[in-house]
N, C-alpha and C. Protein backbone atom coordinates (compact mmCIF):
# COMPACT_ATOMS: atom_id res chain seq x y z
N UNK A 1 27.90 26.01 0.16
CA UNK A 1 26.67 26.64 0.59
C UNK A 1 27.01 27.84 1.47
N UNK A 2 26.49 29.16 1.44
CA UNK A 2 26.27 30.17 2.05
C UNK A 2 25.83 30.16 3.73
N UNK A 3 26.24 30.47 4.70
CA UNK A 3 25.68 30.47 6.12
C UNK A 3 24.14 30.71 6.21
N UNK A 4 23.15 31.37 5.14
CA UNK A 4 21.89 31.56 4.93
C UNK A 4 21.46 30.54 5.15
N UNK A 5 21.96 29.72 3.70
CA UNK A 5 21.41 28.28 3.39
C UNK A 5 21.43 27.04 4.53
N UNK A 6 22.20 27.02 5.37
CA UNK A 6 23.03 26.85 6.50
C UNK A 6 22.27 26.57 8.00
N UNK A 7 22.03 27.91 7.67
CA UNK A 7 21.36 28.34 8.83
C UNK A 7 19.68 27.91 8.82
N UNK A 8 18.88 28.27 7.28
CA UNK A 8 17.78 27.09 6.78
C UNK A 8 18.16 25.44 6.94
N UNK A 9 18.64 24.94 6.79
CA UNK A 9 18.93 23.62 7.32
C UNK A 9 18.65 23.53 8.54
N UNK A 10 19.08 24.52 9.79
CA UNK A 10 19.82 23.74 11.03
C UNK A 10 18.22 24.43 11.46
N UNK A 11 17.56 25.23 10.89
CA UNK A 11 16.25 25.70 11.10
C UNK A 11 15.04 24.86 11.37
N UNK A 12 15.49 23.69 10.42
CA UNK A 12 14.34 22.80 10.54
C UNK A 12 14.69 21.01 10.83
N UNK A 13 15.74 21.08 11.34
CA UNK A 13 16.56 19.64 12.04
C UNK A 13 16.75 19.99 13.31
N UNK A 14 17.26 18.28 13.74
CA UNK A 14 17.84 17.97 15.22
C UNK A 14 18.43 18.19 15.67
N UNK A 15 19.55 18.70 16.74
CA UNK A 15 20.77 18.56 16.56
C UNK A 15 21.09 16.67 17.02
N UNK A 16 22.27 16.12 16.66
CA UNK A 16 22.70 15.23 16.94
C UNK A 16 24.09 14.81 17.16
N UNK A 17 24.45 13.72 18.14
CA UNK A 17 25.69 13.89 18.47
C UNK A 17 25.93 12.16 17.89
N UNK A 18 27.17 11.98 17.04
CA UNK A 18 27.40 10.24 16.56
C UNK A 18 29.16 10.39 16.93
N UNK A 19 28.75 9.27 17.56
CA UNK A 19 30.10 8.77 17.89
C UNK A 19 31.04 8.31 16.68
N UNK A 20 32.84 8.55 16.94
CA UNK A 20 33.47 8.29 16.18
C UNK A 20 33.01 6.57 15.32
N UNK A 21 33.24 5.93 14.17
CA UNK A 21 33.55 4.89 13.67
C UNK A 21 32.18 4.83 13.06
N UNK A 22 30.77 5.29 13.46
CA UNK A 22 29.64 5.41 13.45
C UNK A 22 29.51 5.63 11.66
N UNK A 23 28.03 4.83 11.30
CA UNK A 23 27.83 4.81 9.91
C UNK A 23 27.04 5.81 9.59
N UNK A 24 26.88 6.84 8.88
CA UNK A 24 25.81 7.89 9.16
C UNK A 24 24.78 7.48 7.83
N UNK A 25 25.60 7.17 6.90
CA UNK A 25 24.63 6.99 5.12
C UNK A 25 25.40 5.90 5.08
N UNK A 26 24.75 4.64 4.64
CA UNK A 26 25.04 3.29 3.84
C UNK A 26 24.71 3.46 2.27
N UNK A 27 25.37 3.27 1.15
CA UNK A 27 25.47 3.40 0.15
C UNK A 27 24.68 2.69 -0.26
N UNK A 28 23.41 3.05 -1.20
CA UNK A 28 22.33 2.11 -1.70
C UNK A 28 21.41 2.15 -1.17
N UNK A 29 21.24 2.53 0.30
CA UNK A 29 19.84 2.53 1.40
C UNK A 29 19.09 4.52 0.25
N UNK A 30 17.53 3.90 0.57
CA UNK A 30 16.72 4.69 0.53
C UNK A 30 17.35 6.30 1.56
N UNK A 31 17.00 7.59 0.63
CA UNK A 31 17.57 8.69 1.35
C UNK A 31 16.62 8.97 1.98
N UNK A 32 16.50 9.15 3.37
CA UNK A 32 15.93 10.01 4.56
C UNK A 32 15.76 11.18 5.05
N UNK A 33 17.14 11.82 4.46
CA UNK A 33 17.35 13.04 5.25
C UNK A 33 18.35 13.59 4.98
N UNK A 34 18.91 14.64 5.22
CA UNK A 34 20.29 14.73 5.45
C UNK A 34 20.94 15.58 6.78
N UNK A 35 22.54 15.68 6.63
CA UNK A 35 22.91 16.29 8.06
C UNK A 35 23.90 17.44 7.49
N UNK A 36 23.42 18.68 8.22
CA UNK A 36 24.54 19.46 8.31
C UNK A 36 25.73 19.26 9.34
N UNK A 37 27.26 19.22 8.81
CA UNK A 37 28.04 18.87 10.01
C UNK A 37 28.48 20.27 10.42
N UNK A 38 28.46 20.22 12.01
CA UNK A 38 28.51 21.20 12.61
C UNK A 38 29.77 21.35 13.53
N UNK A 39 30.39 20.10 13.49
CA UNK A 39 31.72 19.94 14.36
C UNK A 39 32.23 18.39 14.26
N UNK A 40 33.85 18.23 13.67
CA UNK A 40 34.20 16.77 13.68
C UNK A 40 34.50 16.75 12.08
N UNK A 41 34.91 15.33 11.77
CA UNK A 41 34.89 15.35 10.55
C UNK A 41 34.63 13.80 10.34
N UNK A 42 34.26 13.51 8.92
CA UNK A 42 33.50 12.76 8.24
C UNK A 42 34.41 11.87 7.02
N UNK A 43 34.44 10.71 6.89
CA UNK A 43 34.70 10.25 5.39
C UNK A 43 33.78 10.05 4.75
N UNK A 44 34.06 10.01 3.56
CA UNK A 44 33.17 9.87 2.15
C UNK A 44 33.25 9.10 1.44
N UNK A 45 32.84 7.72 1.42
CA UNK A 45 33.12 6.75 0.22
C UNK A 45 32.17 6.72 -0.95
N UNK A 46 32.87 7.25 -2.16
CA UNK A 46 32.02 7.33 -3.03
C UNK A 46 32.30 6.66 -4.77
N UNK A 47 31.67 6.25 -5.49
CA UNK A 47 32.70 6.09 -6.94
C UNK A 47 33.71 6.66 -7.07
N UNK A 48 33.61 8.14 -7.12
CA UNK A 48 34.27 9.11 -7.72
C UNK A 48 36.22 9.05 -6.32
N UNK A 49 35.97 8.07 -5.32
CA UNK A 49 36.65 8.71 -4.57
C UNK A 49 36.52 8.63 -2.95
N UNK A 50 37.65 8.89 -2.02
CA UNK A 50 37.25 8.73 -0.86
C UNK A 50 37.68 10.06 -0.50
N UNK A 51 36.85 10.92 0.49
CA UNK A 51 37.14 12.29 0.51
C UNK A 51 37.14 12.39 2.50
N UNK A 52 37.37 13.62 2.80
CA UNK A 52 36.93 13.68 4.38
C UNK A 52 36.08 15.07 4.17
N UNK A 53 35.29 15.57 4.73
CA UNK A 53 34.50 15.98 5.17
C UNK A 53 34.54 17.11 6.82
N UNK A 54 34.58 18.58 6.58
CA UNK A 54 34.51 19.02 7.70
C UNK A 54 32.95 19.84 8.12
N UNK A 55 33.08 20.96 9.48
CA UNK A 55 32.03 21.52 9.90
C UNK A 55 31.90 22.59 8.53
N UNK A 56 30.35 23.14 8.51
CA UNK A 56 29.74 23.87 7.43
C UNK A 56 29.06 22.79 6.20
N UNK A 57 29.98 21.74 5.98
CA UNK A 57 29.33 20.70 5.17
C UNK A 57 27.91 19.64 4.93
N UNK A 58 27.24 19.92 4.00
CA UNK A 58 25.74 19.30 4.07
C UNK A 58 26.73 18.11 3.47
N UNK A 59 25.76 16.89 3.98
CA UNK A 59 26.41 15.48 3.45
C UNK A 59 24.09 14.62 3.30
N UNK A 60 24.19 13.92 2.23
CA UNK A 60 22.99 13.38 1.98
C UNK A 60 22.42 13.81 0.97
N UNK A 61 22.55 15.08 0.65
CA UNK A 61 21.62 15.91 -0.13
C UNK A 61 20.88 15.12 -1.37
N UNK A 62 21.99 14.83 -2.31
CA UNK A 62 22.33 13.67 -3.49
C UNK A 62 21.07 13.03 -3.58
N UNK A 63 20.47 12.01 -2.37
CA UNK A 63 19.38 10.93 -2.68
C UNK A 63 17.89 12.10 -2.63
N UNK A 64 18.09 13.20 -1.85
CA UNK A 64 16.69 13.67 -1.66
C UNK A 64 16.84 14.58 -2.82
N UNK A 65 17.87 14.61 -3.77
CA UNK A 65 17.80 15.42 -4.84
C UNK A 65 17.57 14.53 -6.05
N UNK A 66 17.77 13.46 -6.26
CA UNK A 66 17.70 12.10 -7.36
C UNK A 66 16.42 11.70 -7.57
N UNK A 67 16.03 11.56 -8.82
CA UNK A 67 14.57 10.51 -9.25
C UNK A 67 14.90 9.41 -7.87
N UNK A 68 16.10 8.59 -8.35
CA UNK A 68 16.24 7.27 -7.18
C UNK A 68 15.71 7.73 -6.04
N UNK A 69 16.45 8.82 -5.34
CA UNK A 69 16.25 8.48 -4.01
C UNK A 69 17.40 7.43 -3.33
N UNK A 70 18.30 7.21 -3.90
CA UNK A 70 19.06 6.54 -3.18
C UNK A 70 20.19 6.87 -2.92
N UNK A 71 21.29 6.44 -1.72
CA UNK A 71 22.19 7.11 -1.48
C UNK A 71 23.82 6.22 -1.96
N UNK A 72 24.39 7.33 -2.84
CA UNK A 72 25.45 7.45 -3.66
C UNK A 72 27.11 7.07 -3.29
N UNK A 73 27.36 7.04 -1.40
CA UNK A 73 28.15 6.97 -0.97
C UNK A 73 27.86 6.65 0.52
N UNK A 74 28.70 6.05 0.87
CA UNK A 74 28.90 5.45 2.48
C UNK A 74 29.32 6.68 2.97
N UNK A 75 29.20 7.10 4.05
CA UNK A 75 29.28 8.54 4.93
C UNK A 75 29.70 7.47 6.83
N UNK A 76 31.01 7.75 6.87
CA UNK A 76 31.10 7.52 8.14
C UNK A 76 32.18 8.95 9.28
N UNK A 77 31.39 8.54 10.65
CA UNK A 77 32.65 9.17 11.54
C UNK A 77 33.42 9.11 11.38
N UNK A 78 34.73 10.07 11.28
CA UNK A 78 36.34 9.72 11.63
C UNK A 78 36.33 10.15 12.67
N UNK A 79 35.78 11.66 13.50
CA UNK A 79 35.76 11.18 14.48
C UNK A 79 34.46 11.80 15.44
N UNK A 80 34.52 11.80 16.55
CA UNK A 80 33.02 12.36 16.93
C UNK A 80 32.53 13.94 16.39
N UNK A 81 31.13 13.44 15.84
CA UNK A 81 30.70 14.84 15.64
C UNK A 81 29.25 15.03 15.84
N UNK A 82 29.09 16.48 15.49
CA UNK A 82 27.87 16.77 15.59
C UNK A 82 27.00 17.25 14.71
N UNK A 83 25.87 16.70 14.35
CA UNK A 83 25.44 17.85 13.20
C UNK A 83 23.82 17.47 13.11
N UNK A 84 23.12 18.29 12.12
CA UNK A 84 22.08 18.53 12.25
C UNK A 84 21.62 17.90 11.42
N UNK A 85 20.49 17.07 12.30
CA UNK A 85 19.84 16.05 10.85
C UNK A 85 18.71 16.46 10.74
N UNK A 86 18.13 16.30 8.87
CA UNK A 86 17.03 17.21 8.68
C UNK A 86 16.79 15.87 7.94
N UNK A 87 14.83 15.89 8.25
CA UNK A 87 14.54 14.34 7.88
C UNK A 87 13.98 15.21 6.21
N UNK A 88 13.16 13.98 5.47
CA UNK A 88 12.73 14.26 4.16
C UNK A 88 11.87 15.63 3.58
N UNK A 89 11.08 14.86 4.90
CA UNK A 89 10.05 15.73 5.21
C UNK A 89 10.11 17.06 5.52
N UNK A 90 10.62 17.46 5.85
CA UNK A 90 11.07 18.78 6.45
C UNK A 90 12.08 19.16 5.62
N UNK A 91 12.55 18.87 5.03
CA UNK A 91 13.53 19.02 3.75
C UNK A 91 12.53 19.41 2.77
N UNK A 92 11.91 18.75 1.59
CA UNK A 92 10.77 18.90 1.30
C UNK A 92 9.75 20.39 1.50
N UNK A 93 9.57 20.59 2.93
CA UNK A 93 8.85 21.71 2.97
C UNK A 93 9.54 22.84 2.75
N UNK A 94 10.71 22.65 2.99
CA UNK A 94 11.56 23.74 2.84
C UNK A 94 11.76 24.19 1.85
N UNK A 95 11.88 23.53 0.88
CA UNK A 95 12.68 23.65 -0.59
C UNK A 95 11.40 24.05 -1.27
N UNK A 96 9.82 23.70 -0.74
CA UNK A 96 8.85 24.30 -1.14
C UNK A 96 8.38 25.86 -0.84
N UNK A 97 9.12 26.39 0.57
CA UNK A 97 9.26 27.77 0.83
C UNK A 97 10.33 28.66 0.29
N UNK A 98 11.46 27.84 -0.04
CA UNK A 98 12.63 28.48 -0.41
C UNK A 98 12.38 27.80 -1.83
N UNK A 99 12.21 28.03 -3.38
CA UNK A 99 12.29 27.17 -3.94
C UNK A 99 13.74 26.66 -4.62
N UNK A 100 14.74 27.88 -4.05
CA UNK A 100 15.98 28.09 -4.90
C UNK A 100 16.92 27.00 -4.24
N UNK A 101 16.25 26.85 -2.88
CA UNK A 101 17.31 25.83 -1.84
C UNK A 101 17.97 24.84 -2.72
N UNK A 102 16.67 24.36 -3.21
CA UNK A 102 17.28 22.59 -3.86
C UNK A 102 18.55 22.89 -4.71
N UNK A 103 18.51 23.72 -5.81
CA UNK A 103 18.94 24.32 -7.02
C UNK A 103 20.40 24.23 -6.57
N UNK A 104 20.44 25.18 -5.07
CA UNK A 104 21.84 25.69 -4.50
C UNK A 104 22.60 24.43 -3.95
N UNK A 105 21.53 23.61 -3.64
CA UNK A 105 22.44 22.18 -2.82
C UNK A 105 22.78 21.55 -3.81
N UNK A 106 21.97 21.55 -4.98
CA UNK A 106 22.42 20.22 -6.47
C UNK A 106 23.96 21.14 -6.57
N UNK A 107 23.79 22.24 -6.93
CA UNK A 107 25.15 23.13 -7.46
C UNK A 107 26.39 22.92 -6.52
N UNK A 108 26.06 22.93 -4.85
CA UNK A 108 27.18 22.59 -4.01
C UNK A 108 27.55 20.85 -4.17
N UNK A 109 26.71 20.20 -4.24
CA UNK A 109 27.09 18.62 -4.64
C UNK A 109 27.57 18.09 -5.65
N UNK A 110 28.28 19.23 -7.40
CA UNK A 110 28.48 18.76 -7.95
C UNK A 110 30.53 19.08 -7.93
């Protein structure tokens, strides 16, 4: 994703701070939201793979982009970070002002 796109995210989220070991996405739970990470890094447990995750990275996108709605991979701290959580809702409105947003996050998630 582009610093634009980026910068729309962190536009309409929290900031938040999760401590290292911390679960951020449970694999299978209903999607909420997602987080831009803004500092720290992240693992990724997913089918495809276990990955890590740094700052600039959207992590969630997947369930608010799916018919399901559900989330595809376990997302935990490795170690403390920070990042911006953007709930459904506000996700949602966005992608209704921007309509290209969604398009650009399916394309960065594949």
């Amino acid at each position: 994703m582009d610093a634009d796109d980026l910068d729309l995210l962190q536009s309409v989220g929290e900031p938040t701070d999760i401590a290292a070991g911390k679960v951020l996405i449970e694999r299978g739970q209903h999607g909420s939201g997602l987080y831009v990470l803004l500092e720290g890094t992240v693992i990724v447990e997913a089918e495809e793979g276990t990955r890590e995750l740094g700052p600039g990275c959207v992590i969630g996108e997947r369930a608010l982009l799916s018919e399901e709605g559900t989330r595809t991979a376990r997302v935990r701290a490795k170690s403390d970070v920070r990042v911006v959580a953007v709930d459904r809702i506000a996700f949602e409105q966005l992608c209704e002002r921007d309509t290209a947003l969604a398009s650009r996050l399916s394309d960065a998630a594949n």
